[in-house]
Protein backbone atom coordinates (compact mmCIF):
# COMPACT_ATOMS: atom_id res chain seq x y z
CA UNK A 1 -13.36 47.21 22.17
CA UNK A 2 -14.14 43.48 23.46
CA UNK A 3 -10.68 41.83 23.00
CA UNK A 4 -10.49 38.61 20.41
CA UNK A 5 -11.39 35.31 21.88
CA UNK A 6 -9.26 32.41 20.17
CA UNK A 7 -10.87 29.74 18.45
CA UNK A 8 -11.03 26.64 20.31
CA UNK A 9 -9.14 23.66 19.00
CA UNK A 10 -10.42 19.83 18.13
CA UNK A 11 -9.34 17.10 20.20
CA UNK A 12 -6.97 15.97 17.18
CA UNK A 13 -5.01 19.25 17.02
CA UNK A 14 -6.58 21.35 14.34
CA UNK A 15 -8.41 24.58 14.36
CA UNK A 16 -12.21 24.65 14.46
CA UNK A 17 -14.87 27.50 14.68
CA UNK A 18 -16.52 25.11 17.57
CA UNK A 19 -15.88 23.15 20.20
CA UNK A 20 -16.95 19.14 19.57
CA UNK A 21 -19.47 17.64 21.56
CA UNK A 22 -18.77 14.67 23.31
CA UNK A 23 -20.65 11.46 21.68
CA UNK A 24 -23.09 10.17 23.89
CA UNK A 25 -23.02 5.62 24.07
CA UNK A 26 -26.01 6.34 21.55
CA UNK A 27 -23.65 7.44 19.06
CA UNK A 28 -26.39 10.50 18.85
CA UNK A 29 -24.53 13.28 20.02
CA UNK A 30 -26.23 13.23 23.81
CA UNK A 31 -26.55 10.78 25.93
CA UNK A 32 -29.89 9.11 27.09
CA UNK A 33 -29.98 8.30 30.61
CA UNK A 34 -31.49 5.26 31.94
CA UNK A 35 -32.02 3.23 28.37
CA UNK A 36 -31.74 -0.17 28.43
CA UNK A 37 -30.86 -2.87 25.76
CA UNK A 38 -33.63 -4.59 23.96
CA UNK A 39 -34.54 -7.52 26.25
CA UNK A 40 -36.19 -9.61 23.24
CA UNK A 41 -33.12 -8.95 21.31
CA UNK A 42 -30.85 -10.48 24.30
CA UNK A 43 -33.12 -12.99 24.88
CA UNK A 44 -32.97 -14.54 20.88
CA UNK A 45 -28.99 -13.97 20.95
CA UNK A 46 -28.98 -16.08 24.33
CA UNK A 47 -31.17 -18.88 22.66
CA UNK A 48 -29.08 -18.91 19.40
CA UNK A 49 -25.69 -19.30 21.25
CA UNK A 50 -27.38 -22.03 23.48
CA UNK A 51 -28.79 -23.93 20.34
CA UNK A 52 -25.19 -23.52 18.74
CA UNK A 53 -23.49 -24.85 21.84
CA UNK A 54 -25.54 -27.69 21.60
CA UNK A 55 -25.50 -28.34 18.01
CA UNK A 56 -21.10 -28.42 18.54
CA UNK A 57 -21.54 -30.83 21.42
CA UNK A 58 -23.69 -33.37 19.19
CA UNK A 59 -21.31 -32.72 16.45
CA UNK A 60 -18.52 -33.13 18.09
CA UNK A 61 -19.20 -36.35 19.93
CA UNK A 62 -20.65 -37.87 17.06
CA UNK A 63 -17.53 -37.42 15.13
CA UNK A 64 -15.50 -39.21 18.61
CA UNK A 65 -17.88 -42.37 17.93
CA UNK A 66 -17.47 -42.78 14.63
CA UNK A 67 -13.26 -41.80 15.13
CA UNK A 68 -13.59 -44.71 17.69
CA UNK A 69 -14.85 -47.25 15.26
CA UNK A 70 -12.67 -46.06 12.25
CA UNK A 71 -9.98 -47.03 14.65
CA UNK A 72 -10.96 -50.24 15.13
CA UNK A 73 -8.43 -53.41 12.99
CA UNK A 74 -11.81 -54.29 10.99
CA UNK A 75 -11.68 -50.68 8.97
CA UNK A 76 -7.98 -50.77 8.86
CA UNK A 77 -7.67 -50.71 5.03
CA UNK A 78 -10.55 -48.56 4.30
CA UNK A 79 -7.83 -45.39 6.12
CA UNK A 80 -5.70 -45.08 3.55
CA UNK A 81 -8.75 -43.87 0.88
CA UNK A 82 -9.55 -40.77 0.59
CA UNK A 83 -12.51 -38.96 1.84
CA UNK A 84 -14.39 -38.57 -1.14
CA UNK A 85 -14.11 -42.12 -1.97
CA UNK A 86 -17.44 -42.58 0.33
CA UNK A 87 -18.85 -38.64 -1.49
CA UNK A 88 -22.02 -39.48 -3.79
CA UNK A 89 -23.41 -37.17 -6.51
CA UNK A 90 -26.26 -36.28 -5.19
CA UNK A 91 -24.28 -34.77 -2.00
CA UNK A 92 -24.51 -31.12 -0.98
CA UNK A 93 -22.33 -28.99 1.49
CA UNK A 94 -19.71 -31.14 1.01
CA UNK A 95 -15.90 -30.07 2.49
CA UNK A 96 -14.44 -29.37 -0.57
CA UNK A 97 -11.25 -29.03 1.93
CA UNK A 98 -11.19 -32.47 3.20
CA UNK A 99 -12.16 -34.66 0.54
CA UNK A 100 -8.85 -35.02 -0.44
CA UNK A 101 -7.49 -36.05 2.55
CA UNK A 102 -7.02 -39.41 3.82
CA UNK A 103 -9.85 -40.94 6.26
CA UNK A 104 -6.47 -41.96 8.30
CA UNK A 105 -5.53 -38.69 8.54
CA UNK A 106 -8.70 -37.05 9.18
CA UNK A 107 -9.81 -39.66 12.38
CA UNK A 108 -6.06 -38.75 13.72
CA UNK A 109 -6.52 -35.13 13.45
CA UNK A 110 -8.67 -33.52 16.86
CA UNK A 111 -11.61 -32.41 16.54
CA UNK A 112 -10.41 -28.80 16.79
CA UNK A 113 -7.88 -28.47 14.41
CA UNK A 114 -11.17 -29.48 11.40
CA UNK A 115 -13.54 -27.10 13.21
CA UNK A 116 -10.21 -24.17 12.29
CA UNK A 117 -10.04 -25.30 8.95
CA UNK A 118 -10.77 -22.46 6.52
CA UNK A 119 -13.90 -22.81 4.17
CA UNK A 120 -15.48 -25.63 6.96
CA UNK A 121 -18.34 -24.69 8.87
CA UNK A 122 -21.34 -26.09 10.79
CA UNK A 123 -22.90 -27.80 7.70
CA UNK A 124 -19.60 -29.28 6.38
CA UNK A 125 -18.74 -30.41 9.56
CA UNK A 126 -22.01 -32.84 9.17
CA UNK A 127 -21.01 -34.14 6.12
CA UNK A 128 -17.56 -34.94 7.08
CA UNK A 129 -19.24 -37.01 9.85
CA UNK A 130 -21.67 -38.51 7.96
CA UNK A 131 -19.22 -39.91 5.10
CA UNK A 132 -16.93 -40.91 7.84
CA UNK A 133 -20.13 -42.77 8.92
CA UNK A 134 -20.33 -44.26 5.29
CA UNK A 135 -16.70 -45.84 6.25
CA UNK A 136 -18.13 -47.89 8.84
CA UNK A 137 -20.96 -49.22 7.17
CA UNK A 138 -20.63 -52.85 5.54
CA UNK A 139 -21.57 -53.58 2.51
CA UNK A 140 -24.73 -55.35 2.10
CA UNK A 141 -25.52 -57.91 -0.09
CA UNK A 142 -28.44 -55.78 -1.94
CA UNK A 143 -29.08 -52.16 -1.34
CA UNK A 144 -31.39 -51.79 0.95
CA UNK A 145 -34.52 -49.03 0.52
CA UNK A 146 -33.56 -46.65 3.36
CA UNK A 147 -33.78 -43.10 2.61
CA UNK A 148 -30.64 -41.00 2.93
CA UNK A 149 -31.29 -39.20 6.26
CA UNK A 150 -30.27 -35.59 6.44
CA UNK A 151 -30.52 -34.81 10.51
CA UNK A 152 -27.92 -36.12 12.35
CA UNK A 153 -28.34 -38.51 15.56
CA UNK A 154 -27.52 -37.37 18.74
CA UNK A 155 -24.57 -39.51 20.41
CA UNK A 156 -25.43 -41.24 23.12
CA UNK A 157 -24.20 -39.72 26.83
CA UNK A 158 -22.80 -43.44 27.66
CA UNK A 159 -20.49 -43.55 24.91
CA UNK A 160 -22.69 -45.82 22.94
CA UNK A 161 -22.57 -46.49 19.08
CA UNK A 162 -23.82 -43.73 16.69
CA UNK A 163 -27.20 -44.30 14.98
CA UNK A 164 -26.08 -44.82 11.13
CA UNK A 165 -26.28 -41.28 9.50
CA UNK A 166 -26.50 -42.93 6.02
CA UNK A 167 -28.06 -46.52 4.78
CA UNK A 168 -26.88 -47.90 1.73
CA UNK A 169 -28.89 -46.36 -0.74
CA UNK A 170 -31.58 -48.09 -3.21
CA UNK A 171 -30.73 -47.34 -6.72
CA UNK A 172 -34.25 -47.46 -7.87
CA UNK A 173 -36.19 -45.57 -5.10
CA UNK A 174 -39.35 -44.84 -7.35
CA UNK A 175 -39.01 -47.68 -10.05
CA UNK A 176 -35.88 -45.80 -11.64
CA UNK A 177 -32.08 -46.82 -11.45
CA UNK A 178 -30.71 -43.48 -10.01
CA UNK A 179 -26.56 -43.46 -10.47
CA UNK A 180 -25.85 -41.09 -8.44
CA UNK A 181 -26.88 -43.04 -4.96
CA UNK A 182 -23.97 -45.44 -6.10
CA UNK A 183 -20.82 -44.88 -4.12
CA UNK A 184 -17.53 -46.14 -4.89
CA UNK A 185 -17.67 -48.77 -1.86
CA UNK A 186 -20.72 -49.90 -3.31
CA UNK A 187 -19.17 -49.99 -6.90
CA UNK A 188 -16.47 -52.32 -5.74
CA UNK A 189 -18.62 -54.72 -4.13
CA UNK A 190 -20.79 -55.33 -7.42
CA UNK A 191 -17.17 -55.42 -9.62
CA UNK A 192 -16.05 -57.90 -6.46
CA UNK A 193 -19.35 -59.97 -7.69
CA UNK A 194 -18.68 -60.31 -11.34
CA UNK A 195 -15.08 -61.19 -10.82
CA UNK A 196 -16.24 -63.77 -8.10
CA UNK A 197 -18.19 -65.56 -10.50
CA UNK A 198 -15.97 -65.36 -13.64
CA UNK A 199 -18.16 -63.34 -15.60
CA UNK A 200 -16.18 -60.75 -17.09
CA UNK A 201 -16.28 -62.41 -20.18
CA UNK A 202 -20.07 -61.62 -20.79
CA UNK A 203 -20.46 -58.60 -23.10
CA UNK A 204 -22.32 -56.11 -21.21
CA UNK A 205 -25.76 -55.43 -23.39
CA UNK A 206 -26.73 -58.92 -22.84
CA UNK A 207 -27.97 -58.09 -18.86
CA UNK A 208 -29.49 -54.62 -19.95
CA UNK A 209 -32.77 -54.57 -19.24
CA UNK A 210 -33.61 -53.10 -22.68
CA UNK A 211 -31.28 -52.42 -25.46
CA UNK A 212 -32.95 -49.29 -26.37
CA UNK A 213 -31.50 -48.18 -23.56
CA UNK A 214 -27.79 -48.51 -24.31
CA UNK A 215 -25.47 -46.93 -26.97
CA UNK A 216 -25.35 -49.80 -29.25
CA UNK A 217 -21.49 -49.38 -29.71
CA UNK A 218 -20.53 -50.45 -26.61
CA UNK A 219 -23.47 -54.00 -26.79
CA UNK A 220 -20.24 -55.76 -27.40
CA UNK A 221 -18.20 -54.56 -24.46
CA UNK A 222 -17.51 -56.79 -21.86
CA UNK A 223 -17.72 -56.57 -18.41
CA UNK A 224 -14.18 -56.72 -17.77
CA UNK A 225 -13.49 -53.54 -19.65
CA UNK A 226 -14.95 -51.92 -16.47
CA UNK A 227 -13.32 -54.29 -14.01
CA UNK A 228 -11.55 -52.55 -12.00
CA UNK A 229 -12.06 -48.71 -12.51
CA UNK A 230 -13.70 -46.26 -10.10
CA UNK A 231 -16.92 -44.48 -11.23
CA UNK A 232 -14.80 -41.14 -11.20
CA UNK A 233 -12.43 -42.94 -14.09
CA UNK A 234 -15.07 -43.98 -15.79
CA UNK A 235 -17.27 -40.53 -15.85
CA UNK A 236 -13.35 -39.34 -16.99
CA UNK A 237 -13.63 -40.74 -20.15
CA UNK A 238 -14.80 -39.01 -23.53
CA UNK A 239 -18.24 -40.20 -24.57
CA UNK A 240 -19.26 -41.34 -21.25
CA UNK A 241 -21.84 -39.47 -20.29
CA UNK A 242 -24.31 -39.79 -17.00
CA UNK A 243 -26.70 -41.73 -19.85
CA UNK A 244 -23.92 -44.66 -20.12
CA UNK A 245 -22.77 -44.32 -16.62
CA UNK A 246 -26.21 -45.23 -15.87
CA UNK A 247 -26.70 -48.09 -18.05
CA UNK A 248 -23.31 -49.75 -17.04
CA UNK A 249 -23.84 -49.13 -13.02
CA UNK A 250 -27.56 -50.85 -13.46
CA UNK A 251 -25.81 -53.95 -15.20
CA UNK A 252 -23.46 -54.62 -12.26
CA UNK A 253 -26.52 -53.76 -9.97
CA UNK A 254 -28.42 -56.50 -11.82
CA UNK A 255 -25.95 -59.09 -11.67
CA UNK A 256 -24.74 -58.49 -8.24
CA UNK A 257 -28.49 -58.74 -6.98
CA UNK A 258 -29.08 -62.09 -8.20
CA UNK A 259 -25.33 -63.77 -7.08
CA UNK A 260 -24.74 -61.76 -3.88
CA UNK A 261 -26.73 -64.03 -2.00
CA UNK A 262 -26.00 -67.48 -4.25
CA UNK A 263 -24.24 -69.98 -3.40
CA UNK A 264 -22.20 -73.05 -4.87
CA UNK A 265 -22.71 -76.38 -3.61
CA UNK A 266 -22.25 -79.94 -4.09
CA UNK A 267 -21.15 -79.04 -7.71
CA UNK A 268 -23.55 -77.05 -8.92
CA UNK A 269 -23.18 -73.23 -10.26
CA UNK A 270 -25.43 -70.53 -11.25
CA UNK A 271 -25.88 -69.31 -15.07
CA UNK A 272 -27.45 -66.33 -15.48
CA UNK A 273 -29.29 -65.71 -18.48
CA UNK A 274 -31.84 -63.15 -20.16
CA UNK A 275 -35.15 -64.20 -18.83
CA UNK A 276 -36.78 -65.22 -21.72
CA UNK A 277 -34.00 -67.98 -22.59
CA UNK A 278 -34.33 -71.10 -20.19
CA UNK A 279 -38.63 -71.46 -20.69
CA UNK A 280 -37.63 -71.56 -24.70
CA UNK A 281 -34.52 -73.67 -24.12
CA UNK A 282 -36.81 -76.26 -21.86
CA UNK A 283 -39.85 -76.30 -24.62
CA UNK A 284 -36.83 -77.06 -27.17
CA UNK A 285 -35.48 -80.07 -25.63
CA UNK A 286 -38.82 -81.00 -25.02
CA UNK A 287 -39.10 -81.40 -28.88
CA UNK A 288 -35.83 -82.42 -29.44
CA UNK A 289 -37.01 -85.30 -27.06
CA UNK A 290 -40.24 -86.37 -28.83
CA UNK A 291 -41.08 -88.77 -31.59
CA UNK A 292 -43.72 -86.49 -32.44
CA UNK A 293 -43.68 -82.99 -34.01
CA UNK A 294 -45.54 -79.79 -32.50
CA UNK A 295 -48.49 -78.36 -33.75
CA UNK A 296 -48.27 -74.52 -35.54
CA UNK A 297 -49.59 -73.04 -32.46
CA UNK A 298 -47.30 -74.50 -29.97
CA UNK A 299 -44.89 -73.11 -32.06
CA UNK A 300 -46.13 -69.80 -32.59
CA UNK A 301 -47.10 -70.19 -28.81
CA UNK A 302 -43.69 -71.24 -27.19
CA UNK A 303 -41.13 -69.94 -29.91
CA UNK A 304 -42.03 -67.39 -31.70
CA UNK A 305 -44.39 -64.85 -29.32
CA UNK A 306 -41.17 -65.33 -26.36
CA UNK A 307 -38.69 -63.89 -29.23
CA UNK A 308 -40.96 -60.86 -30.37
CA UNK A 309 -41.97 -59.92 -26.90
CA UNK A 310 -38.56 -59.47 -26.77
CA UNK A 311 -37.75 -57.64 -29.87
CA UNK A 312 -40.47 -55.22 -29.00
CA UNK A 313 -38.83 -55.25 -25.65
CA UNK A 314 -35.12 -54.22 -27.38
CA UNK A 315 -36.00 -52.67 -30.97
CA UNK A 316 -39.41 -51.58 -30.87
CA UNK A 317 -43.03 -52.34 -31.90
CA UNK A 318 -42.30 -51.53 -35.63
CA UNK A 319 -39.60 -54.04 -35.77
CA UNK A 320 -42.08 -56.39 -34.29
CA UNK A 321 -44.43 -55.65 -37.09
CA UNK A 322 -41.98 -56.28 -39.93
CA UNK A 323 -40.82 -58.89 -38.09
CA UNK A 324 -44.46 -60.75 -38.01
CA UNK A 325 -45.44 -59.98 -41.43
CA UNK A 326 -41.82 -61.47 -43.03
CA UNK A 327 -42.83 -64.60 -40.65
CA UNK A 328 -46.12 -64.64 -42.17
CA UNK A 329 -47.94 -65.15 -38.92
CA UNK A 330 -51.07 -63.48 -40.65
CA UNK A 331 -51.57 -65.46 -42.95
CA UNK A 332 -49.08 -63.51 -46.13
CA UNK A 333 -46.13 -62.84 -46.19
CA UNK A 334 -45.70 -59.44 -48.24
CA UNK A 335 -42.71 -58.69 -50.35
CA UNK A 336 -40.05 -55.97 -48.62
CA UNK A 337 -41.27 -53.41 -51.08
CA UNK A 338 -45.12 -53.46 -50.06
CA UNK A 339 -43.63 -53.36 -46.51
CA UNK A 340 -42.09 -50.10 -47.47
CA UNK A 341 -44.74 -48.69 -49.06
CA UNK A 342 -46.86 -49.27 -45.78
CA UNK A 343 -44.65 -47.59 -43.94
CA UNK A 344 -43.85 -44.90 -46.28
CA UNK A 345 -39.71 -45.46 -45.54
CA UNK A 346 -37.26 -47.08 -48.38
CA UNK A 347 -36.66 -50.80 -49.03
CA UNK A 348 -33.22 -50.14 -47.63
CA UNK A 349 -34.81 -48.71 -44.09
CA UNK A 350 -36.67 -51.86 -44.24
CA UNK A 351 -33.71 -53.62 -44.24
CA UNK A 352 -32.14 -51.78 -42.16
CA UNK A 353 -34.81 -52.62 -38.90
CA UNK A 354 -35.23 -55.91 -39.91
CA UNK A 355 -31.39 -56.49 -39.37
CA UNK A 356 -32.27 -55.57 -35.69
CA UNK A 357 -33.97 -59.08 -35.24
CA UNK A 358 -30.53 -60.48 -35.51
CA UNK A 359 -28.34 -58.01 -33.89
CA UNK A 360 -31.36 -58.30 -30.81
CA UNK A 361 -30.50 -62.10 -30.91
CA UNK A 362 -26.46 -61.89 -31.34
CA UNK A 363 -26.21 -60.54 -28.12
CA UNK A 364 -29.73 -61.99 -26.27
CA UNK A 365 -29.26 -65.22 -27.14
CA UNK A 366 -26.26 -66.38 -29.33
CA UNK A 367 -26.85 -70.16 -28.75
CA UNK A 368 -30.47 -69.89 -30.13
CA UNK A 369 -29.47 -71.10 -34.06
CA UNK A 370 -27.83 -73.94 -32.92
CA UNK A 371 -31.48 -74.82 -30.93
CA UNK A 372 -32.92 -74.01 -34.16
CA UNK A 373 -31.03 -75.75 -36.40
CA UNK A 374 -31.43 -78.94 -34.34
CA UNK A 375 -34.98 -78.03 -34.20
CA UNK A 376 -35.25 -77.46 -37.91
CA UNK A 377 -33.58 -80.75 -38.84
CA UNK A 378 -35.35 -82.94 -36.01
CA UNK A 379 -38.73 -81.56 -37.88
CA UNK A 380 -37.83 -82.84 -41.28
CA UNK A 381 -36.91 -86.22 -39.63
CA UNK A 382 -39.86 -87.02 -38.05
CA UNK A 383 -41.97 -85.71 -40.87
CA UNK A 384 -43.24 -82.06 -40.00
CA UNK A 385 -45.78 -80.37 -41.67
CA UNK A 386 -43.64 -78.46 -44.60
CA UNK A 387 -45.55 -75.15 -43.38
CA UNK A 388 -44.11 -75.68 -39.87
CA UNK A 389 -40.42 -76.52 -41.13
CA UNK A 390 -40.98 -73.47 -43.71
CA UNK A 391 -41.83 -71.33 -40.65
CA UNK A 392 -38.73 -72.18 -38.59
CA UNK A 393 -36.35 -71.80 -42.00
CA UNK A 394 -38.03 -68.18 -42.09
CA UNK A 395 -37.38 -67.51 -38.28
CA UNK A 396 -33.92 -68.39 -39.09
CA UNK A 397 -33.17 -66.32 -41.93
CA UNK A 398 -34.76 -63.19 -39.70
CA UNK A 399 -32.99 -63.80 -36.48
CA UNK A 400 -29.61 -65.43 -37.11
CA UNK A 401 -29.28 -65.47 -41.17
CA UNK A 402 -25.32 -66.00 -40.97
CA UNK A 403 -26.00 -69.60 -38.94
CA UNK A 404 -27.44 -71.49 -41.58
């Protein structure tokens, strides 16, 4: 009788029917002798750590130039803001981790100590250097039209200055104000314009470039409700939306474009006005002036096609179109209800766009019915033709009806 061989035993202790096989490097269960590892696949790995290498070294010195001019007396007060404070909309990859900090804090922490922070990697590395960039920049007069750059320079080996990673941005880069290329920096600078010149008093729909274009209950606003709030405040509020945002950044951006660069000397200021104001306030002291009285087309010339160019401009071509039959510039001047029937709307709709004409002009041009009234009475002194002095009575019962 053979005698009773005893199962051999794992390597961990328990009882097994087998003995194990040693694994082979493979993982297999045999070793293969004289395999190598994939030389393309060493290769790539060697290129990638190379390219990273050399990716941190730009990054890193980079961030040592622009550290070098945050710490220079000039940006002094722009350390104790906080990162995001130079963050725009339109930015991606941002480091969520660092924007709150304090650009004093960040430039006085090393270099290493921001590479361990959690949630920061390669990417939001470069956009911590390029807003710290932003800090550095001065603010120019005008935006300029350079295109936000998203590569970052290489620092030069000498020690030189870093190339600027980001231009101040053109808020109309195809034709379009675009809010979200507005920084806070920039923001302050255009507030820092309006203050300058004292006009915080103006009411804020009187620079839009079309009324259509702003919620008519804040026309009467003025610009020192806005005086002295950051964009994030004002996107804070309820009923603020990016439509209004818009409207109110492109005022400041208006204003600050024509004064930035203006200056006052030997007693003389600046007014700023809506465009269509000084060529009808110069043809109205012209008149004002004269012994003799214009002709019906100088008037429907110089006065009356400026003001509905510019009611088509702010209410729309149908206003113009009541607006040009109640003047009777074609030769009637139809009742409100044929008007209505025309248009297939109610008498009170009619109204109701006609009133536009004045609430166009009450924020346009307030001081055009005292011109008009002058105007009116200098006609009847010098002996107007009554269809003229009929004609002006009729543009001032459409565009300021309470100033008579």
């Amino acid at each position: 009788m053979p005698k009773h061989v005893p199962r051999a035993k794992r390597r961990d202790g328990s009882g097994s029917g087998c003995v194990q096989a040693p694994r082979g490097a493979n993982g297999t269960g045999r070793e293969r002798s004289g395999q190598r590892p994939c030389l393309k696949n060493v290769e790539r790995e060697m290129r990638l750590a190379k390219a990273a290498s050399v990716l941190d070294y730009r990054l890193q010195s980079n961030f040592e130039v622009v550290r070098r001019q945050l710490l220079q007396d000039k940006f002094a007060r722009r350390l104790d803001k906080p990162l995001a404070y130079w963050a725009l909309p339109k930015d991606r990859r941002l480091p969520l981790a660092l924007l709150g900090r304090k650009l004093g804090d960040l430039v006085n922490t090393p270099f290493q100590e921001l590479v361990a922070t959690p949630g920061v990697g390669h990417k939001k590395l470069e956009s911590l250097v390029r807003l710290m960039c932003r800090a550095t920049e001065e603010v120019p007069a005008a935006p300029n039209a350079a295109e936000l750059s998203p590569d970052l320079p290489a620092a030069d080996a000498s020690g030189a200055d870093v190339e600027p990673l980001l231009a101040e941005p053109m808020p109309r880069p195809n034709g379009h104000f675009d809010e979200t290329l507005v920084s806070e920096l920039v923001w302050e600078e255009w507030q820092a314009t309006v203050r300058r010149y004292g006009m915080g008093h103006e009411k804020l729909a009187r620079f839009a470039p079309s009324l259509r274009d702003l919620p008519s209950v804040i026309w009467q606003v003025p610009l020192n409700a806005f005086l002295g709030r950051s964009i994030a405040e004002l996107r804070g509020r309820k009923t603020y939306g990016e439509k209004r945002i818009r409207a109110i950044l492109e005022v400041f951006y208006t204003l600050h474009n024509l004064l930035a660069r203006s200056e006052t000397r030997n007693g003389l200021a600046v007014s700023v006005l809506p465009a269509f104001v000084p060529p009808l306030v110069g043809w109205l002291a012209m008149q004002l002036d004269s012994d003799q009285p214009p002709s019906t087309a100088d008037i429907e010339r110089s006065l009356i096609r400026p003001l509905l160019e510019q009611w088509e401009k702010d209410a729309g071509p149908i206003v113009v179109q009541l607006a040009s039959a109640r003047l009777g510039l074609n030769g009637d001047c139809p009742p409100v209800r044929c008007l209505a029937r025309r248009l297939h709307v109610t008498r009170a709709r009619v109204y109701q766009m006609l009133d536009e004409c004045r609430e166009v002009m009450e924020i346009r041009w307030p001081e055009g019915q005292n011109w008009l009234n002058r105007l009116l009475r200098h006609l009847e002194a010098v002996g107007a033709d009554q269809a003229d002095v009929a004609l002006i009575a009729r543009l001032l019962d459409l565009a300021w009806p309470r100033g008579r």
